[in-house]
N, C-alpha and C. Protein backbone atom coordinates (compact mmCIF):
# COMPACT_ATOMS: atom_id res chain seq x y z
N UNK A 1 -9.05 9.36 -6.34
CA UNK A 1 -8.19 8.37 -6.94
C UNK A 1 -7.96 7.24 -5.94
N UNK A 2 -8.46 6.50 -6.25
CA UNK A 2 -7.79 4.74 -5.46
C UNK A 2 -6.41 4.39 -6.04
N UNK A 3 -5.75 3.85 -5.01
CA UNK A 3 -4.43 3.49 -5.47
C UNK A 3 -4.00 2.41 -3.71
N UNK A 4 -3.73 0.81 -4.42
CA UNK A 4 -3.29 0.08 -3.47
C UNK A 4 -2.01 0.46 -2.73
N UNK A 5 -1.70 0.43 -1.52
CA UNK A 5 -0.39 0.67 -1.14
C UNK A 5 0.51 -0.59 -0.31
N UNK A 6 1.79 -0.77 -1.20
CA UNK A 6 2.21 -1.54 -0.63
C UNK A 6 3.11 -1.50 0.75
N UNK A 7 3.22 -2.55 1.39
CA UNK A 7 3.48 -2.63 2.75
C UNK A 7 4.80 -1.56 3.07
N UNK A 8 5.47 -1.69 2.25
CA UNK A 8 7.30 -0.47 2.14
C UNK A 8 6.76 0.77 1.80
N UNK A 9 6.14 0.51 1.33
CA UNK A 9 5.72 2.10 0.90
C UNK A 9 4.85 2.78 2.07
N UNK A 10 4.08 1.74 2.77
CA UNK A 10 3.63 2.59 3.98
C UNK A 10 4.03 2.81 5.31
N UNK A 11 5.24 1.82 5.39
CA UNK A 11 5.73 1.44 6.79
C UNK A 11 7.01 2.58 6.35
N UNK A 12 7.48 2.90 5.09
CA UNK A 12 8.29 3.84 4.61
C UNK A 12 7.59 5.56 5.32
N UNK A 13 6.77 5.62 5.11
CA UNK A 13 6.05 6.96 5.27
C UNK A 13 6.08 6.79 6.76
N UNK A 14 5.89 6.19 7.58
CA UNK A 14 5.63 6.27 9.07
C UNK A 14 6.91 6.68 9.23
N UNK A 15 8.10 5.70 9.14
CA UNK A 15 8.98 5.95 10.02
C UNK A 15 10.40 6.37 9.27
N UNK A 16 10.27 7.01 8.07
CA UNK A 16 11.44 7.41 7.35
C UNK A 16 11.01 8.58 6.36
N UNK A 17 9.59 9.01 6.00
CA UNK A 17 9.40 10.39 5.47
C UNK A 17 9.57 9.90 4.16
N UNK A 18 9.86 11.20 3.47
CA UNK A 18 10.02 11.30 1.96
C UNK A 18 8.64 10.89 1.22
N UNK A 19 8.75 10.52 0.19
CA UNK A 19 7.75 10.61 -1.10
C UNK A 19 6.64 9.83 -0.35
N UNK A 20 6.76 8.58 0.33
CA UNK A 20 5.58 7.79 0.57
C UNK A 20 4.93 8.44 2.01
N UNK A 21 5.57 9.50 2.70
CA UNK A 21 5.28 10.13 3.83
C UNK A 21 4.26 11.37 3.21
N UNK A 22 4.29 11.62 2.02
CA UNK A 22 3.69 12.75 1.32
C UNK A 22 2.18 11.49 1.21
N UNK A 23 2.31 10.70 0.48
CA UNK A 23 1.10 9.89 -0.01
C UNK A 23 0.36 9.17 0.85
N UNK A 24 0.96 9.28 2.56
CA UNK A 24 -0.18 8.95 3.71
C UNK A 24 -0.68 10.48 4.01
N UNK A 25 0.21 11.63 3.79
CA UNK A 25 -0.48 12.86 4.18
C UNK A 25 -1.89 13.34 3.11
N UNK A 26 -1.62 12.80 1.63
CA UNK A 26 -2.74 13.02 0.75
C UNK A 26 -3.85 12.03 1.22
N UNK A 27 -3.18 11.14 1.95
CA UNK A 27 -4.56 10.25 2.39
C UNK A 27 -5.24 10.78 3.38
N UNK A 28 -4.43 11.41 4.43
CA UNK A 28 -5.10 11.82 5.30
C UNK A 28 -5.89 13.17 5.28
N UNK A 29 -5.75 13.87 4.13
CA UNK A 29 -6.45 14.89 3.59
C UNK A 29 -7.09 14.45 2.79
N UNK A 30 -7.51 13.46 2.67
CA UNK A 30 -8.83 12.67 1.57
C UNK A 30 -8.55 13.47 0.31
N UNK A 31 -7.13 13.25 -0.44
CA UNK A 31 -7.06 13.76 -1.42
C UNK A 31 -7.15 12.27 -2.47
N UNK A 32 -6.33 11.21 -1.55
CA UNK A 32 -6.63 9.90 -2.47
C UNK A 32 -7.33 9.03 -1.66
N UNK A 33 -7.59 7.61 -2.17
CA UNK A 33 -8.03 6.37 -1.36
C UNK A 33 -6.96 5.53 -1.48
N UNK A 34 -6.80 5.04 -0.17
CA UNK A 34 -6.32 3.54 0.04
C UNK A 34 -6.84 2.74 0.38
N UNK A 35 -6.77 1.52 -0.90
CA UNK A 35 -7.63 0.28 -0.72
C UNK A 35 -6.55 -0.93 -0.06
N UNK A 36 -7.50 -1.27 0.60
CA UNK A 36 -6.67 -2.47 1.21
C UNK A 36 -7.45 -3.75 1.69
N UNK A 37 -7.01 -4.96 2.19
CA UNK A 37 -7.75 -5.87 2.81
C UNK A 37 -7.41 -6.13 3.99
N UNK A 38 -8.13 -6.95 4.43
CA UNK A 38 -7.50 -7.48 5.95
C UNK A 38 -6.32 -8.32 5.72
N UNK A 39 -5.71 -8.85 5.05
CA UNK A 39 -4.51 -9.25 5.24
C UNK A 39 -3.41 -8.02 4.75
N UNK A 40 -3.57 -7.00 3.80
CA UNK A 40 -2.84 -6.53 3.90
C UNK A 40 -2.38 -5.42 4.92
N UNK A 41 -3.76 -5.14 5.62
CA UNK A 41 -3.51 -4.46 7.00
C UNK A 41 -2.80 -5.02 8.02
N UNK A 42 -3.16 -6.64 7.85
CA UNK A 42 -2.64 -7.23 9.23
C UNK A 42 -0.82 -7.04 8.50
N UNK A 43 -0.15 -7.01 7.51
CA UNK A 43 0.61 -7.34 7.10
C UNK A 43 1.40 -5.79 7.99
N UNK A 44 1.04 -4.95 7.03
CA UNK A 44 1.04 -3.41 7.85
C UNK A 44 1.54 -3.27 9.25
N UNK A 45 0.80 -4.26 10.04
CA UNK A 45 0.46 -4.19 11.50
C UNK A 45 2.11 -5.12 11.92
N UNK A 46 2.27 -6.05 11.24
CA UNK A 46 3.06 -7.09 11.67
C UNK A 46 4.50 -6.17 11.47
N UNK A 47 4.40 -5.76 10.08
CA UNK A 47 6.22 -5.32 10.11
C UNK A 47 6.58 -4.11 11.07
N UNK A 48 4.94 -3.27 10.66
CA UNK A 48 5.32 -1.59 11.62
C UNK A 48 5.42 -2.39 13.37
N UNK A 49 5.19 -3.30 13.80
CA UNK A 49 5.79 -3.70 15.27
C UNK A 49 7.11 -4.22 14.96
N UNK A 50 7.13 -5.04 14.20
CA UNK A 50 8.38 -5.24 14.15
C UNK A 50 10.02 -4.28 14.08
N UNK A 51 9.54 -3.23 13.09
CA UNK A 51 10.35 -2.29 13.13
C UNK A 51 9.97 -0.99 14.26
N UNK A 52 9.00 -0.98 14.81
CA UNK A 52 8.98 -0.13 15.94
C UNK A 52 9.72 -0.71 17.26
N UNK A 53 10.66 -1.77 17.06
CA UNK A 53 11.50 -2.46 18.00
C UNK A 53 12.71 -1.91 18.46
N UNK A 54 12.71 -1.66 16.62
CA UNK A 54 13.93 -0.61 16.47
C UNK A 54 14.25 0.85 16.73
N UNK A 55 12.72 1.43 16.34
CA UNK A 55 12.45 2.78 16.79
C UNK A 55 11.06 3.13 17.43
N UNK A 56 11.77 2.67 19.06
CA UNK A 56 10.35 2.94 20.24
C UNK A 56 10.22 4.14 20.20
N UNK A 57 10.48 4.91 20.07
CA UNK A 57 10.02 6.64 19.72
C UNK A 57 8.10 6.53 18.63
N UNK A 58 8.65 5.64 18.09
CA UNK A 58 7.82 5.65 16.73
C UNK A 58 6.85 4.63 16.89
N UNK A 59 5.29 5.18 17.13
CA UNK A 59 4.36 4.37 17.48
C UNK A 59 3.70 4.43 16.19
N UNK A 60 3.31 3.10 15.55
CA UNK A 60 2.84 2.56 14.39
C UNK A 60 0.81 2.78 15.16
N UNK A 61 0.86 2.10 16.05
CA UNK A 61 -0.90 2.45 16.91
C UNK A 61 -1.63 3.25 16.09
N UNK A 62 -1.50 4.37 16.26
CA UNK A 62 -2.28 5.31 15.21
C UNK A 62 -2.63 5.33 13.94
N UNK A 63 -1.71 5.10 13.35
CA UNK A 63 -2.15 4.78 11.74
C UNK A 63 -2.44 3.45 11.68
N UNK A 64 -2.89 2.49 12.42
CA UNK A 64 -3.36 1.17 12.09
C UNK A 64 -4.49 1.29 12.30
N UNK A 65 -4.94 1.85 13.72
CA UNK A 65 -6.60 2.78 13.63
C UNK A 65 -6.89 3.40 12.95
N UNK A 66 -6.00 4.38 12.23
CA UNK A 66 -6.95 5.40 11.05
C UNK A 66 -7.35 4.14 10.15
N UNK A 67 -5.87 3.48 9.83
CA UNK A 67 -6.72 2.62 8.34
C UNK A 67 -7.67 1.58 8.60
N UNK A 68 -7.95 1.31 10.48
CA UNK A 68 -9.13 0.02 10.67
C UNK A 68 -10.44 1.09 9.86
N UNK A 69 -10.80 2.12 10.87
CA UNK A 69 -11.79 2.95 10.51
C UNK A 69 -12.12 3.91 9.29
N UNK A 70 -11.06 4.23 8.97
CA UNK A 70 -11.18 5.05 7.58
C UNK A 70 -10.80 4.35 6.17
N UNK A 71 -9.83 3.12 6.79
CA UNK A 71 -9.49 2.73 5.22
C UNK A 71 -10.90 2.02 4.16
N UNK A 72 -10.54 1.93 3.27
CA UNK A 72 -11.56 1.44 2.23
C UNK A 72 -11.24 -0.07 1.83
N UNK A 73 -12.01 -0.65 2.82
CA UNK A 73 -11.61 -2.44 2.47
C UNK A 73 -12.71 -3.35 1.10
N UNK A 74 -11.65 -4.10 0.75
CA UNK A 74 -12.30 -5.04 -0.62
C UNK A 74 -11.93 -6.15 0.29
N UNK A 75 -13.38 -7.46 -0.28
CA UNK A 75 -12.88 -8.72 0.22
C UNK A 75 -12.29 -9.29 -1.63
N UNK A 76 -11.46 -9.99 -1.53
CA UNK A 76 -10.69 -10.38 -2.51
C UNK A 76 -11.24 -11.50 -2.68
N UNK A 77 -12.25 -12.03 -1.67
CA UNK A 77 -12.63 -13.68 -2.13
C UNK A 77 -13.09 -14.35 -3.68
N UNK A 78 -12.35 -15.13 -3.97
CA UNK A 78 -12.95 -15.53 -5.65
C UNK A 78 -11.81 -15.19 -6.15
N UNK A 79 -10.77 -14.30 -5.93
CA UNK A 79 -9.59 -13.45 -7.06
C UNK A 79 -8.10 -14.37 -6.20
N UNK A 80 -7.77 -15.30 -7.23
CA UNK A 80 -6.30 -15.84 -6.98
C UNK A 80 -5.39 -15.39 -8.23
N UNK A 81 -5.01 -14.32 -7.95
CA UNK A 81 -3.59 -14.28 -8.93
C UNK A 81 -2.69 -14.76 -8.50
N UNK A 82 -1.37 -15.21 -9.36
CA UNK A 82 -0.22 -15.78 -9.25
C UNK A 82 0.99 -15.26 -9.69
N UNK A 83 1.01 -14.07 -10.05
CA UNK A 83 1.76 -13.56 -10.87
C UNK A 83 2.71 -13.53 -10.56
N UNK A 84 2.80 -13.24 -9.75
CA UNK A 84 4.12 -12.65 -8.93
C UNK A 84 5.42 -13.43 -8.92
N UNK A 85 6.58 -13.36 -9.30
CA UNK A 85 7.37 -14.44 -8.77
C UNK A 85 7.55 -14.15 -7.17
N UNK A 86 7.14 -13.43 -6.41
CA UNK A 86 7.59 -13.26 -5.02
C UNK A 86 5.65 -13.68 -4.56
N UNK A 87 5.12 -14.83 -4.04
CA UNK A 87 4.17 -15.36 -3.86
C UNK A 87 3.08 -13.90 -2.53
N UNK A 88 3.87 -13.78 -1.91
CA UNK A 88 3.35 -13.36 -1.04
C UNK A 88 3.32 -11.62 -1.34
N UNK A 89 3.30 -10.84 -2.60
CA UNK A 89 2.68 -9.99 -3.20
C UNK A 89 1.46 -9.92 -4.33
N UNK A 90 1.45 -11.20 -4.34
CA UNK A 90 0.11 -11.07 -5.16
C UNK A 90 -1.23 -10.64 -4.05
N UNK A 91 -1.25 -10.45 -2.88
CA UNK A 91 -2.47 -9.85 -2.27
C UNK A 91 -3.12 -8.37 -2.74
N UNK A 92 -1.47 -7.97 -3.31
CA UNK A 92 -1.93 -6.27 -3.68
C UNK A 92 -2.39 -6.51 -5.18
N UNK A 93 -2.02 -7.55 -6.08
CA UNK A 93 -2.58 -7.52 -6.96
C UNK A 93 -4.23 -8.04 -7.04
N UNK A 94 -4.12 -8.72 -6.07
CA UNK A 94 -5.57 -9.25 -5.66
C UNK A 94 -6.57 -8.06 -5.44
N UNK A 95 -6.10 -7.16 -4.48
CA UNK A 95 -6.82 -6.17 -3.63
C UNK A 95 -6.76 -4.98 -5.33
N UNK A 96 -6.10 -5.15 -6.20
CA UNK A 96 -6.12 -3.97 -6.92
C UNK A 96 -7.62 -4.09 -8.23
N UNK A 97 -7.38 -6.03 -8.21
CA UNK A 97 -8.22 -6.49 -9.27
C UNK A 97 -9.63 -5.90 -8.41
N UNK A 98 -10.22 -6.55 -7.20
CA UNK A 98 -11.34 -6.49 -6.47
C UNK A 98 -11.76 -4.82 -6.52
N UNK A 99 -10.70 -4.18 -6.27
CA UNK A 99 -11.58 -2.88 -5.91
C UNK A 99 -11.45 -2.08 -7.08
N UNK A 100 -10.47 -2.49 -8.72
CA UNK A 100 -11.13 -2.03 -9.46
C UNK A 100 -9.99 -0.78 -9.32
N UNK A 101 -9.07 -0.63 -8.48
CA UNK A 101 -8.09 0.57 -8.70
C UNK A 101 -6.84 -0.12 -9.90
N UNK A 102 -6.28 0.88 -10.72
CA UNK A 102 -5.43 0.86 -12.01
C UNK A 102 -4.14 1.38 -11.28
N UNK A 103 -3.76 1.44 -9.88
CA UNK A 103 -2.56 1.77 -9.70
C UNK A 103 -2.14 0.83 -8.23
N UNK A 104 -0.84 0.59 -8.33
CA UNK A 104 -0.36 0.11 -7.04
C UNK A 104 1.15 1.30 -6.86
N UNK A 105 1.02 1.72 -5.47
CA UNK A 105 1.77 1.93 -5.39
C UNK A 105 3.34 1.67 -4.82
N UNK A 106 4.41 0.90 -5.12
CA UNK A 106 5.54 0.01 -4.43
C UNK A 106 6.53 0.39 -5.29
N UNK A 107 7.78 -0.02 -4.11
CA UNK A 107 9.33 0.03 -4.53
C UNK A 107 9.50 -1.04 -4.61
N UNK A 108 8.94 -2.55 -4.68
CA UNK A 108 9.31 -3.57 -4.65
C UNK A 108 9.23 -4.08 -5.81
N UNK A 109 10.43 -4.39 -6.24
CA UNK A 109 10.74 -5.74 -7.65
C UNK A 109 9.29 -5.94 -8.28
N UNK A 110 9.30 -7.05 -7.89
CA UNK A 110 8.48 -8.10 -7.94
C UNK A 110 6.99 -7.24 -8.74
N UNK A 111 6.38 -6.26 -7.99
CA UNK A 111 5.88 -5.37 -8.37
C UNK A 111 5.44 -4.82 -9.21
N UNK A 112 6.75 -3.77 -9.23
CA UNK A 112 7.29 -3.38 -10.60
C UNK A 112 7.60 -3.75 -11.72
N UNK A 113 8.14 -5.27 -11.36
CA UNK A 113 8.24 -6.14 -12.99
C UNK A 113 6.58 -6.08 -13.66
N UNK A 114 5.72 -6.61 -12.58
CA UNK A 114 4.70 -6.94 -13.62
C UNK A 114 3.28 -5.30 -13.81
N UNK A 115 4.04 -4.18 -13.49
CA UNK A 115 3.55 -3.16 -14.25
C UNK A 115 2.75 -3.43 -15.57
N UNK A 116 1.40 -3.10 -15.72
CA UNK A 116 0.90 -3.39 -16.58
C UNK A 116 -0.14 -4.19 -16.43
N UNK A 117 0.22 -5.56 -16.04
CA UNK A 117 -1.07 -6.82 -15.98
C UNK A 117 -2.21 -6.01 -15.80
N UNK A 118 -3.29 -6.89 -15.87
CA UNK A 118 -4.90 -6.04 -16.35
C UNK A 118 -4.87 -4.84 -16.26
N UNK A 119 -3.79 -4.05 -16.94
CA UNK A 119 -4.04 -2.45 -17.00
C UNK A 119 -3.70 -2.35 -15.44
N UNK A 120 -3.09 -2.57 -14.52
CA UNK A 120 -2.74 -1.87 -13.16
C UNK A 120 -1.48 -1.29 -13.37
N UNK A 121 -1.48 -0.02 -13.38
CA UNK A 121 0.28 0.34 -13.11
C UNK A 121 0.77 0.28 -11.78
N UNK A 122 1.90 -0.02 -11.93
CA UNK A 122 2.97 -0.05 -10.85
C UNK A 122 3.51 0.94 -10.75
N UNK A 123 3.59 1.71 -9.29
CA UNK A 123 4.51 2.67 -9.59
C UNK A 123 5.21 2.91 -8.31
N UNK A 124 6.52 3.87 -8.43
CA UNK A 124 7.25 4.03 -7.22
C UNK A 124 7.01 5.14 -6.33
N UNK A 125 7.33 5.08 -5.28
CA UNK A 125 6.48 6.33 -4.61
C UNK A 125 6.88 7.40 -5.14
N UNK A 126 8.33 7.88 -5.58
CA UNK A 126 8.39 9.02 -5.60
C UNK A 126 7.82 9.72 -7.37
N UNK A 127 7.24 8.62 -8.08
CA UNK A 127 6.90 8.70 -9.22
C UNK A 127 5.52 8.88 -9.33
N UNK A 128 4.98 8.12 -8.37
CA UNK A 128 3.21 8.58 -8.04
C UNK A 128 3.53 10.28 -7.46
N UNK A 129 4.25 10.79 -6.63
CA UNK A 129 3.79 11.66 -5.73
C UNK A 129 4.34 13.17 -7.03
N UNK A 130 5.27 12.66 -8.11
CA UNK A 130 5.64 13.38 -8.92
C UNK A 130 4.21 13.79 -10.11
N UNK A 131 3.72 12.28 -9.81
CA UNK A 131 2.94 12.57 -11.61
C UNK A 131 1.18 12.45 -10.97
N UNK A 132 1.15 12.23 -9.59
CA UNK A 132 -0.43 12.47 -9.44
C UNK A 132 -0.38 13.36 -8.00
N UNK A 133 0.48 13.81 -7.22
CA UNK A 133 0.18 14.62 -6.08
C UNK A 133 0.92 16.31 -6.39
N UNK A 134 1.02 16.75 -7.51
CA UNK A 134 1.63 17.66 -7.58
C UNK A 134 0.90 18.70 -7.78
C-alpha cells in the first residue's frame, strides 16, 4: 500500500509516538510505502531540526537517511494543484497525483477538507492505523 505522509504526521511519530509512530514502524517493516518528493523530505528535514531544538535527546538524523535511501520518490514535475486553501500543502497532493497513491495520510485541516479530490482520501493517523494497520 502507498500512502503520502504528511509532515505532522511524521515529525508526530518521531518525537511524540501514538498512531503515526505505529505507521513509521509499518514502514519500517515494509508493510506500507511512503511516497514522497524532495521537497517534501526537505520539509521533514526543516521542522524535525527545528523541533529537535526543543528535544536534543531526540535525533531526527536517522530517519531522514532511512527516507533519503529507502523512501520511494516521485518527481511531481508537470502536476500544479491548487487546491488547497493552505498553499503550501498542495505538494502532498501533488506527490499523491504523480505516484498514483489514493491515500494521504494528515491531521491537518486543509487536508482533510479536500478528502476526496481525484479519488485521494484523506485520512487521520489514528484512522489509517485503525482501518489499514490492524
Amino acid at each position: 500500500m502507498k500512502i503520502v505522509l504528511d509532515t505532522n504526521v511524521f515529525i508526530s511519530g518521531i518525537f511524540f509516538g501514538g498512531p503515526p509512530s505505529k505507521i513509521l514502524a509499518s514502514w519500517r517493516q515494509s508493510r506500507i510505502q511512503i511516497i514522497l518528493t524532495k521537497e517534501i523530505l526537505e520539509e521533514y528535514q526543516r521542522v524535525g531540526e527545528e523541533l529537535s531544538s526543543k528535544y536534543p535527546s531526540i535525533n531526527i538524523d536517522p530517519f531522514i537517511e532511512l527516507f533519503t535511501i529507502f523512501g520511494e520518490f516521485v518527481e511531481t514535475k508537470g502536476i500544479s494543484e491548487t487546491i488547497c486553501e493552505d498553499p503550501d500543502d498542495n505538494k502532498f497532493i501533488e506527490c499523491a497525483i504523480a505516484s498514483q497513491s489514493k491515500l494521504i495520510v494528515s491531521g491537518d485541516k486543509h487536508l482533510l477538507d479536500i478528502s476526496g479530490y481525484k479519488n485521494i482520501e484523506v485520512l487521520k493517523p489514528r484512522d489509517f492505523v485503525d482501518n489499514y494497520l490492524k
